[in-house]
N, C-alpha and C. Protein backbone atom coordinates (compact mmCIF):
# COMPACT_ATOMS: atom_id res chain seq x y z
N UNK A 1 -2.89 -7.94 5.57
CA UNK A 1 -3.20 -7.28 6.83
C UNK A 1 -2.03 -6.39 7.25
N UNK A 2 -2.23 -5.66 8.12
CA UNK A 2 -1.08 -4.37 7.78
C UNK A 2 -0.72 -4.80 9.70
N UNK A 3 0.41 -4.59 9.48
CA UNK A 3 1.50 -5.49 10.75
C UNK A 3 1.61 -3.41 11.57
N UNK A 4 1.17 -3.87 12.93
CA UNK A 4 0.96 -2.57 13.60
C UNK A 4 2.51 -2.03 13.47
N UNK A 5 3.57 -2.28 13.60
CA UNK A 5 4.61 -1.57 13.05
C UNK A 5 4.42 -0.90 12.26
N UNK A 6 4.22 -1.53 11.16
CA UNK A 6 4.42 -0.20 9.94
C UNK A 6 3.31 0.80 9.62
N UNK A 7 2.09 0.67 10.80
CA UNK A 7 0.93 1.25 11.13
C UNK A 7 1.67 2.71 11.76
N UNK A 8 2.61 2.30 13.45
CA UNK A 8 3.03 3.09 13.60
C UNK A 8 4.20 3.82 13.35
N UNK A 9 5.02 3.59 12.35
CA UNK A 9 5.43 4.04 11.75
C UNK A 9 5.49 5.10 10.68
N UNK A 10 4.26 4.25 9.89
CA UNK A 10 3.70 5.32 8.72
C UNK A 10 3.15 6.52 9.47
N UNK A 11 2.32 6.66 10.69
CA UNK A 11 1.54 7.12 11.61
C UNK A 11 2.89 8.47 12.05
N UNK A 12 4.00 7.93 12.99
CA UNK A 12 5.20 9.04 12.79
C UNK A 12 5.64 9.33 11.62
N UNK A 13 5.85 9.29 10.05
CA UNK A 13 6.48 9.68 9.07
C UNK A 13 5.15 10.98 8.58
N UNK A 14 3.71 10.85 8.53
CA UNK A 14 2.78 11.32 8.46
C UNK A 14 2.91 12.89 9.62
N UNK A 15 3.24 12.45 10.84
CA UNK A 15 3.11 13.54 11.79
C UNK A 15 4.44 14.03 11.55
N UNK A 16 5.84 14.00 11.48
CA UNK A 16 6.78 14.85 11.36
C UNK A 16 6.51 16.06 9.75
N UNK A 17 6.35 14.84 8.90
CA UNK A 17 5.86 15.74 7.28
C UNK A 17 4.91 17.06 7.71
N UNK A 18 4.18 16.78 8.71
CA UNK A 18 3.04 17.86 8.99
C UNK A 18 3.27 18.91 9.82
N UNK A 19 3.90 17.94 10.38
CA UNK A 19 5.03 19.22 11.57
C UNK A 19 6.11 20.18 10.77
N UNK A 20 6.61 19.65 9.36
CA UNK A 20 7.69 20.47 9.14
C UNK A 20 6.88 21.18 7.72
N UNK A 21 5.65 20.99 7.81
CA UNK A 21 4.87 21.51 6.49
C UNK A 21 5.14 21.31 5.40
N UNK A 22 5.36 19.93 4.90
CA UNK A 22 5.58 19.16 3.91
C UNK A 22 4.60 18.30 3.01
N UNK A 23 4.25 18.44 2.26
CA UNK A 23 3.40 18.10 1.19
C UNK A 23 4.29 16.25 1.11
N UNK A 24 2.94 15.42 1.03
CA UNK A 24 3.38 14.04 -0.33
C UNK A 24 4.26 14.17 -1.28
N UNK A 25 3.79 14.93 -2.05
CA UNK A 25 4.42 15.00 -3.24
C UNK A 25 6.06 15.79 -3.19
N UNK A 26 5.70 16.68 -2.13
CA UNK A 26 7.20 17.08 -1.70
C UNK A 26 8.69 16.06 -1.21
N UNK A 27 8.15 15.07 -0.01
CA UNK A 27 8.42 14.35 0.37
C UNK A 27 9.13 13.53 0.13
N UNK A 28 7.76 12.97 -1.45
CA UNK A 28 8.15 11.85 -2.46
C UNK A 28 8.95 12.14 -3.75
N UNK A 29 9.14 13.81 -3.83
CA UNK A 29 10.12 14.14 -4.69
C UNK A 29 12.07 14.07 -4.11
N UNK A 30 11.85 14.61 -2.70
CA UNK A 30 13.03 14.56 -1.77
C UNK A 30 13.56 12.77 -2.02
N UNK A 31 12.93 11.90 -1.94
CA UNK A 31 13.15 10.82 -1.56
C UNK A 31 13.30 9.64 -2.51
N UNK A 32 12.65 10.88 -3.76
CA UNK A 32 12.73 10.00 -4.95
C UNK A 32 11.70 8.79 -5.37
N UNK A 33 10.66 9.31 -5.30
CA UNK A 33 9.29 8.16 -5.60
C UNK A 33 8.03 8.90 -5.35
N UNK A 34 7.01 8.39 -5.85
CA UNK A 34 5.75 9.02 -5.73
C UNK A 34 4.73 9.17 -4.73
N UNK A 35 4.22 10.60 -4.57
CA UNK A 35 3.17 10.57 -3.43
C UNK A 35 2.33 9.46 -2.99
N UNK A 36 2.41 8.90 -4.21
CA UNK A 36 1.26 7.66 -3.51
C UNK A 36 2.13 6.08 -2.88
N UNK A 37 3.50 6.65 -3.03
CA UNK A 37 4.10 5.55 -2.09
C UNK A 37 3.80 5.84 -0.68
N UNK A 38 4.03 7.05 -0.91
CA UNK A 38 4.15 7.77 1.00
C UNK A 38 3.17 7.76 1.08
N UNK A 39 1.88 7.88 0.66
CA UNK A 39 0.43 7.47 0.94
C UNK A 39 0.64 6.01 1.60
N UNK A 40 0.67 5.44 1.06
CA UNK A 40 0.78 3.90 1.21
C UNK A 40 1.34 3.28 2.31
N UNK A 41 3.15 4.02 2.45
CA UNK A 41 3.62 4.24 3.80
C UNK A 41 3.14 5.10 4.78
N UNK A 42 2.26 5.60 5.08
CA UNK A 42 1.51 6.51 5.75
C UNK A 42 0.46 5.95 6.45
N UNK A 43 -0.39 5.33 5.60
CA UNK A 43 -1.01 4.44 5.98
C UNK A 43 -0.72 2.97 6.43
N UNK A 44 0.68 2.18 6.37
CA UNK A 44 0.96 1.25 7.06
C UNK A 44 0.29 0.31 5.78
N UNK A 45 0.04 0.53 4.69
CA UNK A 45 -0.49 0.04 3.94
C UNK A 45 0.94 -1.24 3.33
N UNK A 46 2.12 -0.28 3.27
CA UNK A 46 3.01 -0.89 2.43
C UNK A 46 4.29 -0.91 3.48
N UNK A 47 4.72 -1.57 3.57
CA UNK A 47 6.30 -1.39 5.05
C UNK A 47 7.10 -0.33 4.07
N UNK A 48 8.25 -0.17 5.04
CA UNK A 48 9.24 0.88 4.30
C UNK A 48 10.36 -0.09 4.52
N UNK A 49 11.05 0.07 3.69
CA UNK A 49 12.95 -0.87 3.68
C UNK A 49 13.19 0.44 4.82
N UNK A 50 14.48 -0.82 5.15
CA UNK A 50 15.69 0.22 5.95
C UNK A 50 16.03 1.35 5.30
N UNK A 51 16.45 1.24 3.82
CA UNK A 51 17.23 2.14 3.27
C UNK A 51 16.48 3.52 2.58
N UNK A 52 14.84 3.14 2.45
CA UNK A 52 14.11 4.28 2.41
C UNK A 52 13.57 4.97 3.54
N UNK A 53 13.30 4.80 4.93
CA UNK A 53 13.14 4.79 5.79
C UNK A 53 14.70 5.92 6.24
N UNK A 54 15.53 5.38 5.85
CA UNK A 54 16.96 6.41 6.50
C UNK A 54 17.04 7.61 5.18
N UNK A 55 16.38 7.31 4.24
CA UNK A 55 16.28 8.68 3.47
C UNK A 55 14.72 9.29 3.29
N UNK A 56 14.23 8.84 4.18
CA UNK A 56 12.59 9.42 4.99
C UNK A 56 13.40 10.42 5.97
N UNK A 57 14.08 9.56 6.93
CA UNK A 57 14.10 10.27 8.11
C UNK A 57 15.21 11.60 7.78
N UNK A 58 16.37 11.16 7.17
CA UNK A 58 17.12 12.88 6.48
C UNK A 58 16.21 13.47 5.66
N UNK A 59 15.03 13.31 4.97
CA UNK A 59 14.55 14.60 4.43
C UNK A 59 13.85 15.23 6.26
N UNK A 60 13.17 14.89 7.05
CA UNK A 60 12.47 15.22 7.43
C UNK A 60 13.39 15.66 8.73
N UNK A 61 14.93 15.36 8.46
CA UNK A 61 15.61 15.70 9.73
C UNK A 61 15.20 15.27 11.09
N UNK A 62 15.14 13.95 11.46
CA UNK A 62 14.95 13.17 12.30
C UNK A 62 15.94 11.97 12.37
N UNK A 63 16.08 11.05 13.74
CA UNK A 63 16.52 9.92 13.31
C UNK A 63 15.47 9.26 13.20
N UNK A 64 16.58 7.74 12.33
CA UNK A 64 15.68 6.62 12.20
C UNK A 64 14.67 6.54 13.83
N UNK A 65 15.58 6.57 14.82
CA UNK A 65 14.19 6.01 16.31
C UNK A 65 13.06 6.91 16.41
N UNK A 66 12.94 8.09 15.75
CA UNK A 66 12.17 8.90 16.29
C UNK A 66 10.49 8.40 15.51
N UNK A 67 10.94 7.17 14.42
CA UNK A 67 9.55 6.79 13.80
C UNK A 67 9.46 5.17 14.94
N UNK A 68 10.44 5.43 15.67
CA UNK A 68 9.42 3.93 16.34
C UNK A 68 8.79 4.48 18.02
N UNK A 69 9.67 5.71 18.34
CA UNK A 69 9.15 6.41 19.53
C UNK A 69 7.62 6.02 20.27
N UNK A 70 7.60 5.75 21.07
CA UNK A 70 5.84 5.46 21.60
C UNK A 70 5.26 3.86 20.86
N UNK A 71 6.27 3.37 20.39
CA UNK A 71 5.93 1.62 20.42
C UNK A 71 6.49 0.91 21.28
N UNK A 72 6.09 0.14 21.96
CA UNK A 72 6.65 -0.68 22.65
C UNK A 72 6.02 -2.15 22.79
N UNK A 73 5.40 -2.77 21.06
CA UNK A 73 5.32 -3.98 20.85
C UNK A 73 3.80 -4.57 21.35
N UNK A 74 3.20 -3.92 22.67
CA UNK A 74 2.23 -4.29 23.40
C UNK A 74 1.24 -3.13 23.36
N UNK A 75 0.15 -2.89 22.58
CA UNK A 75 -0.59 -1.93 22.95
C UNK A 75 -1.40 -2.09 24.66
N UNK A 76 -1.27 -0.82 25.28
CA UNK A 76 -1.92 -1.19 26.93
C UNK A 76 -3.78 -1.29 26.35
N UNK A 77 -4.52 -1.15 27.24
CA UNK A 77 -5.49 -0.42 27.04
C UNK A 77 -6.02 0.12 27.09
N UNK A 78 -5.30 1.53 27.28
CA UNK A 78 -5.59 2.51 27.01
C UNK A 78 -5.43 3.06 25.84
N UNK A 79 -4.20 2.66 24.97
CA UNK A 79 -4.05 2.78 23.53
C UNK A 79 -4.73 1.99 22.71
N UNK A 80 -5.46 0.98 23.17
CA UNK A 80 -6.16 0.19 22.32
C UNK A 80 -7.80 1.01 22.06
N UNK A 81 -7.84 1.61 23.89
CA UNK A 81 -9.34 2.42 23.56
C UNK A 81 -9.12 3.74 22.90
N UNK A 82 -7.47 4.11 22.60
CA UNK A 82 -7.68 5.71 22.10
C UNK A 82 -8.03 5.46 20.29
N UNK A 83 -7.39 4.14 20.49
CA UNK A 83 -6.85 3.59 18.89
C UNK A 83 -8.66 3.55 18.28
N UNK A 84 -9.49 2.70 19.52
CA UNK A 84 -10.76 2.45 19.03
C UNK A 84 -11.76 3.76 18.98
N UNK A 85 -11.42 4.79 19.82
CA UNK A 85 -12.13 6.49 19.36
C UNK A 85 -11.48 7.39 18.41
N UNK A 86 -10.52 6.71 17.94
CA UNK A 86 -9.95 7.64 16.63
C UNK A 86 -10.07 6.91 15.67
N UNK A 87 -10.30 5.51 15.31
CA UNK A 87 -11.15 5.11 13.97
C UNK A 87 -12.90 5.40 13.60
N UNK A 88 -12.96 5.86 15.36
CA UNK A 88 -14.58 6.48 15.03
C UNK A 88 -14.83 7.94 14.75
N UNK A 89 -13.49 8.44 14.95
CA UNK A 89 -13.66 9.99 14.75
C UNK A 89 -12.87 10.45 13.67
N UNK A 90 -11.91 9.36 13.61
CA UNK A 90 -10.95 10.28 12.21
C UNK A 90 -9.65 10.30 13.18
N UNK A 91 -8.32 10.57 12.62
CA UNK A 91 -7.35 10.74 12.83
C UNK A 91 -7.09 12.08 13.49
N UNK A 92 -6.75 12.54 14.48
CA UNK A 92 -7.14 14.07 15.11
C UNK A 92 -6.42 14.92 13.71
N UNK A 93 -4.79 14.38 13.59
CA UNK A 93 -4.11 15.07 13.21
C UNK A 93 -4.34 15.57 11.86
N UNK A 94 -5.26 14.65 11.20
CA UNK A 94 -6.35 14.87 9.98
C UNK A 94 -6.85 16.39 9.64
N UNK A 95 -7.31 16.49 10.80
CA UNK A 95 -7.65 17.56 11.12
C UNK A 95 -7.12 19.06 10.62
N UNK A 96 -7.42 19.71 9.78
CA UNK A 96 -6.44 20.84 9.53
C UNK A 96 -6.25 21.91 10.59
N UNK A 97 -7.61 21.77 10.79
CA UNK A 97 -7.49 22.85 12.32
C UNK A 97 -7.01 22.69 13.43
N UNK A 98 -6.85 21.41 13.72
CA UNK A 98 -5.93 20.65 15.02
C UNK A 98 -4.05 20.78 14.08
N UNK A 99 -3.88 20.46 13.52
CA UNK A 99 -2.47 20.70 12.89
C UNK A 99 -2.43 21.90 12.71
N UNK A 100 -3.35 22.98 12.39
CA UNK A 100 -2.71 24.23 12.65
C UNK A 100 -3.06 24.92 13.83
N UNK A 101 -3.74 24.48 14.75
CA UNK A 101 -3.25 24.67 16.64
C UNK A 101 -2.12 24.26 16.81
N UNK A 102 -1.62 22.84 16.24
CA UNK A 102 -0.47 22.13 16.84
C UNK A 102 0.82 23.20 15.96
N UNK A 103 0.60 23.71 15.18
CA UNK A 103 1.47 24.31 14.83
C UNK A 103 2.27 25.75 15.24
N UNK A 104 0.63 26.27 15.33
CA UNK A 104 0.83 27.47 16.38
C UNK A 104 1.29 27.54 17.47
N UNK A 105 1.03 26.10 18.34
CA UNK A 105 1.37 26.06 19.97
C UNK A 105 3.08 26.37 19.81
N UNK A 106 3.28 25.25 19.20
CA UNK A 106 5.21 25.20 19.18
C UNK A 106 5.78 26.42 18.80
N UNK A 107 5.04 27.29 18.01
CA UNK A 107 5.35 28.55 18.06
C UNK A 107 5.76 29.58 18.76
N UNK A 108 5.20 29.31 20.06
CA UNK A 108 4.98 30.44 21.46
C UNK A 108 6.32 29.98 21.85
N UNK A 109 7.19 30.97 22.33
CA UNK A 109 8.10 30.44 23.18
C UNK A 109 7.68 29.46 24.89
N UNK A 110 8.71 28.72 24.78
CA UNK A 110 8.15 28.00 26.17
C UNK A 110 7.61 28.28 27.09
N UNK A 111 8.22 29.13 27.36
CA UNK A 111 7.53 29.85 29.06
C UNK A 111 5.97 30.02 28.61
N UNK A 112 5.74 30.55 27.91
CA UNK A 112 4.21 31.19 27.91
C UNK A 112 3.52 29.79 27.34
N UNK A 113 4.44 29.12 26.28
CA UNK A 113 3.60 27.74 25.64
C UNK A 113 3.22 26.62 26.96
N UNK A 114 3.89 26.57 27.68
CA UNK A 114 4.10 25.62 29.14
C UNK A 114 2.60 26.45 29.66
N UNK A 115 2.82 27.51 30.17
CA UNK A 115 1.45 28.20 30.94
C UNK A 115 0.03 28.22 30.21
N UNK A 116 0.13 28.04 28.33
CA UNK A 116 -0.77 28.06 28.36
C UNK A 116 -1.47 26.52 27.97
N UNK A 117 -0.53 25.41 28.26
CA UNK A 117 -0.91 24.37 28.50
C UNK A 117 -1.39 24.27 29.90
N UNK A 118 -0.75 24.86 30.75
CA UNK A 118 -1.78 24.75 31.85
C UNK A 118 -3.39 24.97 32.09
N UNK A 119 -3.19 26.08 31.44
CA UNK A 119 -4.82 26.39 31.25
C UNK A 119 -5.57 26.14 30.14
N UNK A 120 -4.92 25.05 29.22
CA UNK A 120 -5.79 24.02 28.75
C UNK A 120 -6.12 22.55 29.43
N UNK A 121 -5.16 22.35 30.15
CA UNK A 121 -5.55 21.22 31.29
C UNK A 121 -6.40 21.47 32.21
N UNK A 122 -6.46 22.84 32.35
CA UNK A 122 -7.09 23.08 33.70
C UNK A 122 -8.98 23.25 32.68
N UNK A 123 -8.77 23.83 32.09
CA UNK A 123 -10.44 24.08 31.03
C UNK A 123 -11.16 22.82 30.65
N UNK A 124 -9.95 21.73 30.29
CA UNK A 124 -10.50 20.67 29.60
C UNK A 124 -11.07 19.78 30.98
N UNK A 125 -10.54 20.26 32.03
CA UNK A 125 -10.83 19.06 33.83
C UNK A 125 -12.36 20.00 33.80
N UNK A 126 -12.73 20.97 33.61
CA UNK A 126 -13.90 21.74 34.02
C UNK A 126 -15.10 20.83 33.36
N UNK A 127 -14.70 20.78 31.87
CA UNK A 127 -15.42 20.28 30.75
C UNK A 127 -16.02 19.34 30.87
């Protein structure tokens, strides 16, 4: 059974790789082992050691905390109901077209990226 740690964990090692447009196989060449480990760690399938985990986080230029960020041991429930509409829909970030919005957004410089989050908050309250 896969221990929600290394769920969310694999879950941040998955979203930074995508953020910095990094391939598996890229990853698992940087780090020295095969795509289908980082599959595995990705999926929370397999834990990561300390010591691969700190040469996860220098390829991807992060620290080690930034893969435990947004755990805090207790899912509320509200994360338990987002957790239960994204095993029915798929992983958003899955998504190629949502990862390349998310990619584009960070693109915009702030000022205009900030405003035009506004008027996606404000479109999505209409909806």
């Amino acid at each position: 059974m896969k221990h929600p740690v290394d769920v969310h964990v694999g879950k941040r090692v998955r979203h930074r790789r995508w953020m910095v447009g990094m391939t598996q196989q890229q990853l698992g060449d940087i780090v020295g082992i095969k795509f289908q480990q980082i599959q595995k760690y990705e999926t929370g399938m397999n834990r990561i050691s300390a010591s691969r985990l700190w040469d996860i986080a220098q390829a991807l230029d992060v620290s080690i905390s930034f893969f435990f960020e947004g755990f805090d041991g207790e899912e509320s429930a509200a994360e338990a109901a987002i957790a239960n509409a994204e095993s029915h829909r798929g992983d958003l970030l899955a998504d190629k077209e949502a990862l390349e919005l998310v990619r584009s957004y960070y693109a915009i410089p702030e000022a205009q990226r900030r405003r035009l989050f506004d008027l996606a908050r404000v479109l999505s309250d209409v909806a």
